[in-house]
PDB file of N, CA and C in Angstrom:
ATOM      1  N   UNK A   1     -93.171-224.066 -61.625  1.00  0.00           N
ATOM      2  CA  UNK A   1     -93.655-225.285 -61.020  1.00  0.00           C
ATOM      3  C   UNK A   1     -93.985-225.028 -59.553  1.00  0.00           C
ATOM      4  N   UNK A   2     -95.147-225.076 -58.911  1.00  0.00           N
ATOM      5  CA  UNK A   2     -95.883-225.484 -57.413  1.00  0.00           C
ATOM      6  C   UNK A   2     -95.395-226.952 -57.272  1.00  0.00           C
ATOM      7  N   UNK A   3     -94.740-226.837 -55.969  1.00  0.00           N
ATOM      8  CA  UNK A   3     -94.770-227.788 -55.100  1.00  0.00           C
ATOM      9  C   UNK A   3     -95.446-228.605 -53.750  1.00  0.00           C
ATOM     10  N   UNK A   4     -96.414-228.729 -53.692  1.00  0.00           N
ATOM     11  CA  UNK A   4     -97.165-229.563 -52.103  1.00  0.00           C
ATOM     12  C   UNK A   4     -96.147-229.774 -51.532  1.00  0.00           C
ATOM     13  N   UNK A   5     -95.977-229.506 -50.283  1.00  0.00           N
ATOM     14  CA  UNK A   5     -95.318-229.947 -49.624  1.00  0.00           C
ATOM     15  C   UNK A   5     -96.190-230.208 -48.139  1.00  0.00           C
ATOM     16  N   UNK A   6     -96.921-229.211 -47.460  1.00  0.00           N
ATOM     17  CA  UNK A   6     -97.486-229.054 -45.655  1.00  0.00           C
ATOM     18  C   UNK A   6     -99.097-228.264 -46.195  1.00  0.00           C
ATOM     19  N   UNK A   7     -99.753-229.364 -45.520  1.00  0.00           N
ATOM     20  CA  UNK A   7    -101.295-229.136 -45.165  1.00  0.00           C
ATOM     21  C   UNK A   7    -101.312-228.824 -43.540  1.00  0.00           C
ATOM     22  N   UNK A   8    -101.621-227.849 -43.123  1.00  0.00           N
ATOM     23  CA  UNK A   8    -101.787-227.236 -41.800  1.00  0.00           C
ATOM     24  C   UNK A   8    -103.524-227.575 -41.761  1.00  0.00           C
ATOM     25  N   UNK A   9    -103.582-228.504 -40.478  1.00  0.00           N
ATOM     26  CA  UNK A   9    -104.608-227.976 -39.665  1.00  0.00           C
ATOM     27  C   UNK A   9    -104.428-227.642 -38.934  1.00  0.00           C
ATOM     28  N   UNK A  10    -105.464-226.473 -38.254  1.00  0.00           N
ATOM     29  CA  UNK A  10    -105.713-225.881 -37.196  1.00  0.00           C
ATOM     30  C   UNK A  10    -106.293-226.059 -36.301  1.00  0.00           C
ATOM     31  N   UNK A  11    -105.902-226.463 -34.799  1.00  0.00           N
ATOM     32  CA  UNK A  11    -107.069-226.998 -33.913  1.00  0.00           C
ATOM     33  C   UNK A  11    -106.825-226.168 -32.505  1.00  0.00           C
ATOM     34  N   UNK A  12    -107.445-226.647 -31.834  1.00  0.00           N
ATOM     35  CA  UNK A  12    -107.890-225.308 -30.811  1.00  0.00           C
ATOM     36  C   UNK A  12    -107.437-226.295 -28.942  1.00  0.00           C
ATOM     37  N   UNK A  13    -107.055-227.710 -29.696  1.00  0.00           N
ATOM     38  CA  UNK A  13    -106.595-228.028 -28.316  1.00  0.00           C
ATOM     39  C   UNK A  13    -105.553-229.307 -28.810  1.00  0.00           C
ATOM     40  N   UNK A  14    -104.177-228.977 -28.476  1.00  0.00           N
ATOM     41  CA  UNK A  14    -103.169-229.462 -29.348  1.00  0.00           C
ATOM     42  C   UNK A  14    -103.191-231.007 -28.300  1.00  0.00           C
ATOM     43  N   UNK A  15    -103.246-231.304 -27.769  1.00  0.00           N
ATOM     44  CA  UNK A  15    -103.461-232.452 -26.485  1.00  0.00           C
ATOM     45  C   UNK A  15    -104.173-233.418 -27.253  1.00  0.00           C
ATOM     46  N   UNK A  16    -105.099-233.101 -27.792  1.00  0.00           N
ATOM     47  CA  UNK A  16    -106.505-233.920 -28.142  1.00  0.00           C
ATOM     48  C   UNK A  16    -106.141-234.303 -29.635  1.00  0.00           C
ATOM     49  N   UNK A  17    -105.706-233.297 -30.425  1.00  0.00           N
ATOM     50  CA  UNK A  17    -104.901-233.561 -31.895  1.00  0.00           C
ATOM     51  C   UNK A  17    -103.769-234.511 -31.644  1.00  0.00           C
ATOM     52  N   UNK A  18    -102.657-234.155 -30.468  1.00  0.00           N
ATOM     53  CA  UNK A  18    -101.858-235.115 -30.979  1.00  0.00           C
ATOM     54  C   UNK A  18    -102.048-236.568 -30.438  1.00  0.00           C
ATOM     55  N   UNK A  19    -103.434-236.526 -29.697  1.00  0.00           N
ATOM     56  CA  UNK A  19    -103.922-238.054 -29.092  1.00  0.00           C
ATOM     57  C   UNK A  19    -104.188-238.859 -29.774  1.00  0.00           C
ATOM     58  N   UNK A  20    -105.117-238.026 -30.970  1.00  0.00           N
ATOM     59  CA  UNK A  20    -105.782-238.484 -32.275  1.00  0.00           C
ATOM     60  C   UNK A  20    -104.442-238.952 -33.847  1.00  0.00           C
ATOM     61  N   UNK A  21    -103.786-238.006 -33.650  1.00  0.00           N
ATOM     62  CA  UNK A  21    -102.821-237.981 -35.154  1.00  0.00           C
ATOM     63  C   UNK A  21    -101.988-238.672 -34.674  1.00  0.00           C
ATOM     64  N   UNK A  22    -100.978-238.846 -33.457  1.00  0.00           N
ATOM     65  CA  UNK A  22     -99.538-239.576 -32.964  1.00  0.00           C
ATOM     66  C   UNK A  22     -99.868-240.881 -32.235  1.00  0.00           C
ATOM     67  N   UNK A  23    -101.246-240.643 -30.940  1.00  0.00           N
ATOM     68  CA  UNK A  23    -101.539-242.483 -30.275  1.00  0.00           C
ATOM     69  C   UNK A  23    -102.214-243.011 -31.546  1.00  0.00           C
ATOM     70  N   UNK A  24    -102.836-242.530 -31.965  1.00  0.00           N
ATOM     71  CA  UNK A  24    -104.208-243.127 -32.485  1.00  0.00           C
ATOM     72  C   UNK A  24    -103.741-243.566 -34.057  1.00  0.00           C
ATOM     73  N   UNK A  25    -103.481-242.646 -34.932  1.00  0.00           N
ATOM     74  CA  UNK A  25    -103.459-243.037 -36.270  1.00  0.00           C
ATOM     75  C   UNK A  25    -101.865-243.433 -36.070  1.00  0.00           C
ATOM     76  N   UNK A  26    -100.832-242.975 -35.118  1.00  0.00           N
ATOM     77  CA  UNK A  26     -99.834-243.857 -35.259  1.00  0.00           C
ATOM     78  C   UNK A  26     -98.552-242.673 -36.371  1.00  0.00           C
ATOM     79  N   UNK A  27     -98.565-241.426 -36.504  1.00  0.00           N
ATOM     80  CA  UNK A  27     -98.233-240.715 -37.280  1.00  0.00           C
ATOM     81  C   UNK A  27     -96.856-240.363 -36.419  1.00  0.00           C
ATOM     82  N   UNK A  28     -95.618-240.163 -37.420  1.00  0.00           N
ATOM     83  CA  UNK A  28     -94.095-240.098 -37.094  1.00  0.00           C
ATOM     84  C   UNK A  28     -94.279-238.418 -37.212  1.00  0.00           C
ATOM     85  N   UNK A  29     -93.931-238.003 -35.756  1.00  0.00           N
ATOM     86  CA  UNK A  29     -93.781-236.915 -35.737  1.00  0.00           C
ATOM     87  C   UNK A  29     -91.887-236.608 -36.080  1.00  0.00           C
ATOM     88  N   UNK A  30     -91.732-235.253 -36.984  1.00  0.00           N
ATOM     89  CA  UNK A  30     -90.670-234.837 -37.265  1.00  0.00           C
ATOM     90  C   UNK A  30     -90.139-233.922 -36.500  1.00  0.00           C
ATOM     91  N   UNK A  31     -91.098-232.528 -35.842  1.00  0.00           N
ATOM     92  CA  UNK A  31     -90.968-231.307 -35.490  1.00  0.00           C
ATOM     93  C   UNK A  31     -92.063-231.449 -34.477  1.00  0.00           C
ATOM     94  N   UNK A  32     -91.697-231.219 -33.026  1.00  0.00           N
ATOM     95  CA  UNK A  32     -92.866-230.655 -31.918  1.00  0.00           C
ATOM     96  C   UNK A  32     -92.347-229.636 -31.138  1.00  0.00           C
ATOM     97  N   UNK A  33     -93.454-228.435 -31.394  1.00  0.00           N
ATOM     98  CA  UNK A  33     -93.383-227.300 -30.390  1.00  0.00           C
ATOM     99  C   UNK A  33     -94.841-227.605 -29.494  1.00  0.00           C
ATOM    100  N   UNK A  34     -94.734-226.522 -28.477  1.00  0.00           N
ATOM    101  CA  UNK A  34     -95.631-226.304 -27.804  1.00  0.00           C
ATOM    102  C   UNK A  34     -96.945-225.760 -28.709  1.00  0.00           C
ATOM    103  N   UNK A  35     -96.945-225.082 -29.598  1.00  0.00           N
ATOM    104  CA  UNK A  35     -98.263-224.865 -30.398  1.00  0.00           C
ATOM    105  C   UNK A  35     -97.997-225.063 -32.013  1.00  0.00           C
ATOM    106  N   UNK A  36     -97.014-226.049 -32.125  1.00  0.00           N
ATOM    107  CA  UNK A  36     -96.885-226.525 -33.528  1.00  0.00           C
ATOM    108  C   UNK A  36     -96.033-227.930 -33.615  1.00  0.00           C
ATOM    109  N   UNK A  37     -96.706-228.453 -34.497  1.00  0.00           N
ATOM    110  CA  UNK A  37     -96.116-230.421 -34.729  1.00  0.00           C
ATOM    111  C   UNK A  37     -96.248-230.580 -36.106  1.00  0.00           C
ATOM    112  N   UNK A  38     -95.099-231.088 -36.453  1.00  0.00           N
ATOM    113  CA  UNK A  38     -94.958-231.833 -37.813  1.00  0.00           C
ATOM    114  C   UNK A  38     -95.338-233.117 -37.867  1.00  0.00           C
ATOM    115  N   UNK A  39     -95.904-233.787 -38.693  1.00  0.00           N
ATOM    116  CA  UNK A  39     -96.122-235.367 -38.960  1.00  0.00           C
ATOM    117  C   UNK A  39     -94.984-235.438 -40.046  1.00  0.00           C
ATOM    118  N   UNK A  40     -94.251-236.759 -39.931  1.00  0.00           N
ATOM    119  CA  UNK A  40     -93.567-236.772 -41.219  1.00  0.00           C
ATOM    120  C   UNK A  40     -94.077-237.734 -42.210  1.00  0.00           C
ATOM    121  N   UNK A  41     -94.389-237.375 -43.297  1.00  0.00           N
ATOM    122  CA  UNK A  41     -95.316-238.130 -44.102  1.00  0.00           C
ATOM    123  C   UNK A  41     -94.684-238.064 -45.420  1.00  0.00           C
ATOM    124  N   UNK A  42     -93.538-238.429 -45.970  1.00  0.00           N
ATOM    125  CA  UNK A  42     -93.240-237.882 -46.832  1.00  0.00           C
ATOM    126  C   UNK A  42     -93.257-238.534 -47.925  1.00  0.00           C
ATOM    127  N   UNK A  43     -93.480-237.829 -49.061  1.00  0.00           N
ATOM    128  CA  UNK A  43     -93.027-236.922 -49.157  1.00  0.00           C
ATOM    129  C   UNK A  43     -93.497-235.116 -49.101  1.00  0.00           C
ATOM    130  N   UNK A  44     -94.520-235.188 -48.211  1.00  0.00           N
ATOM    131  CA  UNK A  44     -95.223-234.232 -47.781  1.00  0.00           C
ATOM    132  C   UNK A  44     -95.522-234.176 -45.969  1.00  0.00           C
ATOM    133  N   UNK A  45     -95.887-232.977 -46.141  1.00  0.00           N
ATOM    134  CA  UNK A  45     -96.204-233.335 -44.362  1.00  0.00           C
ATOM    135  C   UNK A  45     -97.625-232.340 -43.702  1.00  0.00           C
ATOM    136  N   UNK A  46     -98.265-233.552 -42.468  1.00  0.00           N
ATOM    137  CA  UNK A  46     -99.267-232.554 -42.310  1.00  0.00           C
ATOM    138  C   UNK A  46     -98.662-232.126 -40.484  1.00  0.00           C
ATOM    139  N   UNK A  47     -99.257-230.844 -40.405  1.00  0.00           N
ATOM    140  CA  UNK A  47     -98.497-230.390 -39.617  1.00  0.00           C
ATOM    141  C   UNK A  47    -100.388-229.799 -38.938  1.00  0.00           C
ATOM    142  N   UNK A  48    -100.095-229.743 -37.630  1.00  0.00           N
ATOM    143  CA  UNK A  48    -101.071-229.173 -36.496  1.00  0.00           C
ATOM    144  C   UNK A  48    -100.468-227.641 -36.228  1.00  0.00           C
ATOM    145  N   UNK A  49    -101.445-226.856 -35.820  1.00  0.00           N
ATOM    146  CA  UNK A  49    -101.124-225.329 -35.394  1.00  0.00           C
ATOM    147  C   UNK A  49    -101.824-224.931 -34.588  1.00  0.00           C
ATOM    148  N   UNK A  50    -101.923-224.935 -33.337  1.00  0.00           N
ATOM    149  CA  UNK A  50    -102.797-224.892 -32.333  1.00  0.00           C
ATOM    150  C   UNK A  50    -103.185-223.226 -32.359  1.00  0.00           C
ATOM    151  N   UNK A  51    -104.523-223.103 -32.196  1.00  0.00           N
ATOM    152  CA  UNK A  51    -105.001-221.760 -32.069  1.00  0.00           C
ATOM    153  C   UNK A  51    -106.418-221.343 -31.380  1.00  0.00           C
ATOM    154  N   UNK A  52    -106.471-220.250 -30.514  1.00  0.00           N
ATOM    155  CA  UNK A  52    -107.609-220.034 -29.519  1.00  0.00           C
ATOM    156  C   UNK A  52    -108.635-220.345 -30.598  1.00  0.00           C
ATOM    157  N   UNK A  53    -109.245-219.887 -31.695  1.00  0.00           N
ATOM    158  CA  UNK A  53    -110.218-219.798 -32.360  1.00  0.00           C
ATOM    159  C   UNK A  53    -109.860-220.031 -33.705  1.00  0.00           C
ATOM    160  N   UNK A  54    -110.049-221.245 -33.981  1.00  0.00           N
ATOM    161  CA  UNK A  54    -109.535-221.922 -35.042  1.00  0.00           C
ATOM    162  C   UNK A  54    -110.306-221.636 -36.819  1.00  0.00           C
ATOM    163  N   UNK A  55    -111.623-221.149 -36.042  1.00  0.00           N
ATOM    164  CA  UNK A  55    -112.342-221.559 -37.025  1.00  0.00           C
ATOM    165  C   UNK A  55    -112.404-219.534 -37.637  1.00  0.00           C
ATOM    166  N   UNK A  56    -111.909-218.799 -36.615  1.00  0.00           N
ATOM    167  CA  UNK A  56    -112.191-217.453 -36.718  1.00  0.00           C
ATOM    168  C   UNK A  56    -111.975-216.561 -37.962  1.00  0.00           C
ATOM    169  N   UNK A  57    -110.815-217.008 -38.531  1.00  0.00           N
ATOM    170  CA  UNK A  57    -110.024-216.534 -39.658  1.00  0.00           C
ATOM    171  C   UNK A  57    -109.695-217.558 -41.006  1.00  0.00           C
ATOM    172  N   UNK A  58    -110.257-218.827 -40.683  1.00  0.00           N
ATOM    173  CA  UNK A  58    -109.613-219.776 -41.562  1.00  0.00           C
ATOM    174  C   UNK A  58    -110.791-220.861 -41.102  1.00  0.00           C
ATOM    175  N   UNK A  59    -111.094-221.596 -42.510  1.00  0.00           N
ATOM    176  CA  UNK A  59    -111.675-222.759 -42.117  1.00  0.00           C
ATOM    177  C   UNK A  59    -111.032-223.954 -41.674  1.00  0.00           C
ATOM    178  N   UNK A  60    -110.175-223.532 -40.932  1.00  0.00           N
ATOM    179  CA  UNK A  60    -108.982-224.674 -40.539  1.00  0.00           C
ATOM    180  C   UNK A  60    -108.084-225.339 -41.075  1.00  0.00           C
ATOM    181  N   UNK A  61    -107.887-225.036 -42.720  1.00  0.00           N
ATOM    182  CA  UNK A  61    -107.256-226.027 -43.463  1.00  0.00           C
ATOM    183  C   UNK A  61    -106.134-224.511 -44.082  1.00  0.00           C
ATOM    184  N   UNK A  62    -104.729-224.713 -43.959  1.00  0.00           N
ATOM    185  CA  UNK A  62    -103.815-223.883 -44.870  1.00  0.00           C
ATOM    186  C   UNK A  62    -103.064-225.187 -45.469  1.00  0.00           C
ATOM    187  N   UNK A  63    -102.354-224.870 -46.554  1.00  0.00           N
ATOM    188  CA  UNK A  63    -101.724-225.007 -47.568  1.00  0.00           C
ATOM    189  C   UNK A  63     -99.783-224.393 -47.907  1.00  0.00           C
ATOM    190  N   UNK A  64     -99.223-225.073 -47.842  1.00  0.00           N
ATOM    191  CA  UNK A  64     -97.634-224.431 -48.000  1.00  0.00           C
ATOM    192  C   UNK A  64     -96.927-224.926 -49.306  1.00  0.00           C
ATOM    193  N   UNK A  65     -96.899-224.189 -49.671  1.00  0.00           N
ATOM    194  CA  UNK A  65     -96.305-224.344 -51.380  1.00  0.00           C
ATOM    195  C   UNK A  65     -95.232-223.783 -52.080  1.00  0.00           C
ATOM    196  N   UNK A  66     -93.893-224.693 -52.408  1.00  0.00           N
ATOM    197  CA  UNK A  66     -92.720-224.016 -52.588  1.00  0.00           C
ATOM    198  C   UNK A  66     -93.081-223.866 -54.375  1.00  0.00           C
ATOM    199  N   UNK A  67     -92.554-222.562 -54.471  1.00  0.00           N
ATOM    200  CA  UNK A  67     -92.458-222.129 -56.005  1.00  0.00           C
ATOM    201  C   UNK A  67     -90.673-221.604 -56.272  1.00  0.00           C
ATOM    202  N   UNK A  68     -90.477-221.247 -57.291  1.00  0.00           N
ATOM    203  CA  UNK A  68     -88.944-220.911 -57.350  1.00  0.00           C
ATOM    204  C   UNK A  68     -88.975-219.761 -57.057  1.00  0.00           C
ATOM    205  N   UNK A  69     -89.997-218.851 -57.066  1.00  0.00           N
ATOM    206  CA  UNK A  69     -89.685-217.377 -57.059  1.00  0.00           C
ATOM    207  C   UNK A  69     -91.243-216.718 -56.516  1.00  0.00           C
ATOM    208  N   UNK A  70     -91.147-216.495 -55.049  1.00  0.00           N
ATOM    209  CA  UNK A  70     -92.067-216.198 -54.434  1.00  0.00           C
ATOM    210  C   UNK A  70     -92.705-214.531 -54.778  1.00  0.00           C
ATOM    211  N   UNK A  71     -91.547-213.596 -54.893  1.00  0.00           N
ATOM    212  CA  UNK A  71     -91.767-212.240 -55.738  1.00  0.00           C
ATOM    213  C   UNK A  71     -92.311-212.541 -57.088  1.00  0.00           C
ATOM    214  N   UNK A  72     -91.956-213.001 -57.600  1.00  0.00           N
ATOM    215  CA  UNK A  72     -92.524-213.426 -58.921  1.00  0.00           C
ATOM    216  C   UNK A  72     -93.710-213.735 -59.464  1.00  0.00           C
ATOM    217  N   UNK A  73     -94.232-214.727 -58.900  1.00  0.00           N
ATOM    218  CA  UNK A  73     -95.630-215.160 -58.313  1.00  0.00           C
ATOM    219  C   UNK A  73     -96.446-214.409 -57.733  1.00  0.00           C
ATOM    220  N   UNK A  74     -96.327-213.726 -56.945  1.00  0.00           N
ATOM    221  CA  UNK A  74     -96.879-212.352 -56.299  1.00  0.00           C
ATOM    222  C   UNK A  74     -97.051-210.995 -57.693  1.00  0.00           C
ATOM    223  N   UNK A  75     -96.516-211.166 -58.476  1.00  0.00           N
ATOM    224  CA  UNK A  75     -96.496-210.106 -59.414  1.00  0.00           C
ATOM    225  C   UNK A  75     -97.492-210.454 -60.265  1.00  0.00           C
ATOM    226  N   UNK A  76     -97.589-212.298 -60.711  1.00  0.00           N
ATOM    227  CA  UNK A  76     -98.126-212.407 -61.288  1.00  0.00           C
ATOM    228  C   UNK A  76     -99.724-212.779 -61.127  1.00  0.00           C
ATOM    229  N   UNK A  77    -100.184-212.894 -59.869  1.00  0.00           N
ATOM    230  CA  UNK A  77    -101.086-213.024 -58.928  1.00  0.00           C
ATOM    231  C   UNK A  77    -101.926-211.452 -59.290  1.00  0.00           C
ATOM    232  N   UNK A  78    -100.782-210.132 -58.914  1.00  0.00           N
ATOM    233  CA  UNK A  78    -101.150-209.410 -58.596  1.00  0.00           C
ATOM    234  C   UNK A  78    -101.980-208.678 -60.119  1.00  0.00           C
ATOM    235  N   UNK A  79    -101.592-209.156 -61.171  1.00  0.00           N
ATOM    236  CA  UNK A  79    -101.832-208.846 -62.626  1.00  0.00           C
ATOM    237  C   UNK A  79    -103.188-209.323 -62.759  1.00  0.00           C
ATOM    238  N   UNK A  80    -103.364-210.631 -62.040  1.00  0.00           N
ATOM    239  CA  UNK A  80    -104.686-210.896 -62.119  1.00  0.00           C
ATOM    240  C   UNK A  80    -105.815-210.332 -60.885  1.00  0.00           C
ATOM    241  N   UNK A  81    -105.359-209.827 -60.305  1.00  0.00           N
ATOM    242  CA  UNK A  81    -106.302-208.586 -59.461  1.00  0.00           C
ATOM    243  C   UNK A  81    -106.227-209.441 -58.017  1.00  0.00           C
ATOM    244  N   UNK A  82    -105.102-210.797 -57.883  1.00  0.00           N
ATOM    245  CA  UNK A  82    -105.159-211.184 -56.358  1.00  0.00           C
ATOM    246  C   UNK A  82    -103.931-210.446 -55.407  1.00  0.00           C
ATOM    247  N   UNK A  83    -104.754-210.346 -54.398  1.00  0.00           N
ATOM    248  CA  UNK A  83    -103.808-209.276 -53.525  1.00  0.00           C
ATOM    249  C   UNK A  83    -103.327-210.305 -52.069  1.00  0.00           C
ATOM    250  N   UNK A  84    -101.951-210.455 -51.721  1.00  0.00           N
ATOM    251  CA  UNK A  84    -102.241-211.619 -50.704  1.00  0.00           C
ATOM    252  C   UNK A  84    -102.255-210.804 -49.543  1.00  0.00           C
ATOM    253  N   UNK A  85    -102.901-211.817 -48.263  1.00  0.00           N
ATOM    254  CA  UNK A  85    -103.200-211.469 -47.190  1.00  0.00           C
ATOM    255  C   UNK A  85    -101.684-210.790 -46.498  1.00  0.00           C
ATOM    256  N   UNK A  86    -100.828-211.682 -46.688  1.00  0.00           N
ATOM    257  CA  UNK A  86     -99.699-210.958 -46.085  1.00  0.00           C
ATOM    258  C   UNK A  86     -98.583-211.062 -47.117  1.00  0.00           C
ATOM    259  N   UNK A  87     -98.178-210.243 -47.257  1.00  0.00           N
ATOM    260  CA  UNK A  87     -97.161-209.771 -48.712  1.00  0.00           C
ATOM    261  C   UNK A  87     -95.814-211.034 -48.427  1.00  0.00           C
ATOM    262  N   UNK A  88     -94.785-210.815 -49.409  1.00  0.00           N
ATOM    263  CA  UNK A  88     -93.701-211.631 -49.150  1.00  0.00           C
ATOM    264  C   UNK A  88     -93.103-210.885 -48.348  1.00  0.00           C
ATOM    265  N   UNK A  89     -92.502-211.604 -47.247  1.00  0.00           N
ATOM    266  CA  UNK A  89     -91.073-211.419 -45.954  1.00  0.00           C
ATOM    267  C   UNK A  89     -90.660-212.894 -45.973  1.00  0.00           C
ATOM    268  N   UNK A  90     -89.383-212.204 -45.570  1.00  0.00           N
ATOM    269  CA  UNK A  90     -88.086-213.424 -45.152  1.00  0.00           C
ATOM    270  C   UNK A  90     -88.471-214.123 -43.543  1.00  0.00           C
ATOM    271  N   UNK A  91     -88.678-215.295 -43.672  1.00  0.00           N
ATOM    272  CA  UNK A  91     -89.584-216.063 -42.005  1.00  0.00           C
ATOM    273  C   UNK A  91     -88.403-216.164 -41.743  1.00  0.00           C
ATOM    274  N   UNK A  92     -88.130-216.408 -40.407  1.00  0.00           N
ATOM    275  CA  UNK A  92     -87.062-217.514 -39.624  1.00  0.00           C
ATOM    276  C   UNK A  92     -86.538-219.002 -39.898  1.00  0.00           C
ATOM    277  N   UNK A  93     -87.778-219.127 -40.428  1.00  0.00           N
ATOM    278  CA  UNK A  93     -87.121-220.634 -40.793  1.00  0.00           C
ATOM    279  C   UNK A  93     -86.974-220.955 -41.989  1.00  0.00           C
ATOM    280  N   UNK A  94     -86.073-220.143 -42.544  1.00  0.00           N
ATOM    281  CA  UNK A  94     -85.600-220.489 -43.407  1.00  0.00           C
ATOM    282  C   UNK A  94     -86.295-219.931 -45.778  1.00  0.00           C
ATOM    283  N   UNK A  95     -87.318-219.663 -45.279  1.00  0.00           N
ATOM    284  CA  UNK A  95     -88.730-218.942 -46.727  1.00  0.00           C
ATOM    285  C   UNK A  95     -88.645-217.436 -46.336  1.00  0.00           C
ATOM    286  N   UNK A  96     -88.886-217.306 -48.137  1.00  0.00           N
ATOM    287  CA  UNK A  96     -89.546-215.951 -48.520  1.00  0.00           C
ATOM    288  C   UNK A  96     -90.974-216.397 -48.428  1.00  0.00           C
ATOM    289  N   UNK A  97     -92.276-216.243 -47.973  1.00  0.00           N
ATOM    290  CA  UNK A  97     -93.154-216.039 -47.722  1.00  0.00           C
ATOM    291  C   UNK A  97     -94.468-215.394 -48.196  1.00  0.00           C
ATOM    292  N   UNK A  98     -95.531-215.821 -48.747  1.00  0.00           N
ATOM    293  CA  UNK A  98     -96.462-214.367 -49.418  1.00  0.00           C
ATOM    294  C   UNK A  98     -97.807-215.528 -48.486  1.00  0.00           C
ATOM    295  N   UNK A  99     -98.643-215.006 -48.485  1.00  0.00           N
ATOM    296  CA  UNK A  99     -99.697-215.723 -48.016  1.00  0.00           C
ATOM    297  C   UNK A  99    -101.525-215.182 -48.597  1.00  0.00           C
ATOM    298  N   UNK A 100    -102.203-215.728 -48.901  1.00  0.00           N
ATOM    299  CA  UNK A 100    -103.632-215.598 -49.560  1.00  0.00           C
ATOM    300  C   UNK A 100    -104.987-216.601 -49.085  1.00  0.00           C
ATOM    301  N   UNK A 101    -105.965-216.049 -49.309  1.00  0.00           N
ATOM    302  CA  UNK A 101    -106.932-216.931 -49.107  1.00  0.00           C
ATOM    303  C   UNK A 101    -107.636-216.975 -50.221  1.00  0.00           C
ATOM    304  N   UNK A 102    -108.404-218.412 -50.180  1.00  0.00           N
ATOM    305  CA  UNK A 102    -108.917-218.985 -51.256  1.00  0.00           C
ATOM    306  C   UNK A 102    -110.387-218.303 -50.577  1.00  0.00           C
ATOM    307  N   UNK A 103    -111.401-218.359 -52.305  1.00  0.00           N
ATOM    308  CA  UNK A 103    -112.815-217.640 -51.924  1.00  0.00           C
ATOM    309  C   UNK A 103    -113.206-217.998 -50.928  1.00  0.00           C
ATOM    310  N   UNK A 104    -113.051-219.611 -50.488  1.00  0.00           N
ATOM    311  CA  UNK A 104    -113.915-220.159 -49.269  1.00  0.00           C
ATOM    312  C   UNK A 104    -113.273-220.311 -47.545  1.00  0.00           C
ATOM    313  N   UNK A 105    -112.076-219.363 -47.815  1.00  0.00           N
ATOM    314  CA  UNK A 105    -111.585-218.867 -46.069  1.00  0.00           C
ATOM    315  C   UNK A 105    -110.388-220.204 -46.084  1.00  0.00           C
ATOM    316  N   UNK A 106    -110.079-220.674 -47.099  1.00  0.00           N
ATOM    317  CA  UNK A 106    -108.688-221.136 -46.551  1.00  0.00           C
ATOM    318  C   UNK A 106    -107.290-220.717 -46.930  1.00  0.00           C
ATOM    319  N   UNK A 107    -106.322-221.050 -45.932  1.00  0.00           N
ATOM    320  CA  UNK A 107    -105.243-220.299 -46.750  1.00  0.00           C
ATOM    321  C   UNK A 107    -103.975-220.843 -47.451  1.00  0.00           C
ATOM    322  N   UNK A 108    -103.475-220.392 -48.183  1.00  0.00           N
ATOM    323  CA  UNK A 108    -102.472-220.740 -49.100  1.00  0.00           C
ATOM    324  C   UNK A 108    -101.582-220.139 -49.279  1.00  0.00           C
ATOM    325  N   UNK A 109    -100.536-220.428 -48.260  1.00  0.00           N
ATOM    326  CA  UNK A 109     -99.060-219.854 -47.819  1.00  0.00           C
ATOM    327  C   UNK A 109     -97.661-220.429 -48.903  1.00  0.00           C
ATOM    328  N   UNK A 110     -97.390-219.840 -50.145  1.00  0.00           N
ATOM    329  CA  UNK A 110     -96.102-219.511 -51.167  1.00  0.00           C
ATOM    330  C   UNK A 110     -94.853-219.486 -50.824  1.00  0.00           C
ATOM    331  N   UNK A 111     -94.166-220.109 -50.756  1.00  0.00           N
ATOM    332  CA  UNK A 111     -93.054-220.128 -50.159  1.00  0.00           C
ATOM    333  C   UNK A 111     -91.348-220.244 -50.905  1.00  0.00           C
ATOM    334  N   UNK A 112     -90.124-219.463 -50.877  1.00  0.00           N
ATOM    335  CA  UNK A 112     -89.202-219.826 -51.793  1.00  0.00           C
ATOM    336  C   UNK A 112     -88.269-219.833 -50.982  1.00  0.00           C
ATOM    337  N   UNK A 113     -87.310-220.656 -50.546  1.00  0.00           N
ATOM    338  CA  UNK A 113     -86.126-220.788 -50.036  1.00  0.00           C
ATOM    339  C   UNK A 113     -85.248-219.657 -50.173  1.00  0.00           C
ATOM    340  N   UNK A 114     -84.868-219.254 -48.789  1.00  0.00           N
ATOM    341  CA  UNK A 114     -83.783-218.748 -48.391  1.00  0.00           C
ATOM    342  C   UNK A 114     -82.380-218.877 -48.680  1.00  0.00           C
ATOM    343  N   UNK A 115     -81.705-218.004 -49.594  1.00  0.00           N
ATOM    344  CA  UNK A 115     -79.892-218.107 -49.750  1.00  0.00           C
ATOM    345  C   UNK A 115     -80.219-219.213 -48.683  1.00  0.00           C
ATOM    346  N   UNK A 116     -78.639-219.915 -48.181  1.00  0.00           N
ATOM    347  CA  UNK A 116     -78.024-219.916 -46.966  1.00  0.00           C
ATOM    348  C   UNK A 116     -77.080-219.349 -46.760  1.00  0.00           C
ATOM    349  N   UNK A 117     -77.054-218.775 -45.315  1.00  0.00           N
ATOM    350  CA  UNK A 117     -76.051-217.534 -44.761  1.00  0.00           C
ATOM    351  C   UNK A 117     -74.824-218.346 -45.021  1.00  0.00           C
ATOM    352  N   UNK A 118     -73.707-218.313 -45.304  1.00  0.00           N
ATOM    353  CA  UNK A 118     -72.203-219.043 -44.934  1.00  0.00           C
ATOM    354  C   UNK A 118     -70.978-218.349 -44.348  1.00  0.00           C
TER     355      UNK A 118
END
């Protein structure tokens, strides 16, 4: 089972996004960094990612999707001849990680929860 959970856009001047997404449309932020903001929308969330050149690598739109077994998925991806952009690693916050792009430059970041340390 895929889960939706975070639609990332990407924008290139985080000031002007969160004028538009937090004054304007009125959106409950959960998470703000200096080049990253959560909206909380749940039961999903869209989240901003500020970047010099937004449009360079990505058509601005990623995708975050919890599966049960991020190795797994990757194996079975890989059977069908897809290779992801960045393999699975353990992030910081908390995911195992694999990441890919769709034919038309967007991306679609796999994600499986981390043990927790105790």
């Amino acid at each position: 089972m895929i889960q939706f959970t975070i639609c990332v856009l990407h924008v290139d001047d985080m000031s002007k996004a969160l004028s538009f997404y937090r004054d304007t449309l009125g959106l409950p932020i959960r998470y703000a960094y200096e080049t990253y903001v959560e909206f909380d929308l749940t039961p999903a969330t869209l989240a901003l990612h500020q970047t010099e050149k937004p449009y360079d690598s990505t058509r601005g739109v990623g995708i975050f999707l919890i599966v049960e077994n991020v190795d797994a998925l990757v194996a079975q991806l890989q059977q069908k001849g897809l290779a992801p952009i960045q393999p699975p690693a353990d992030q910081d916050f908390g995911y195992r990680t694999a990441m890919y792009m769709d034919p038309f430059g967007n991306r679609i970041e796999f994600a499986s929860s981390l043990p927790q340390a105790s």
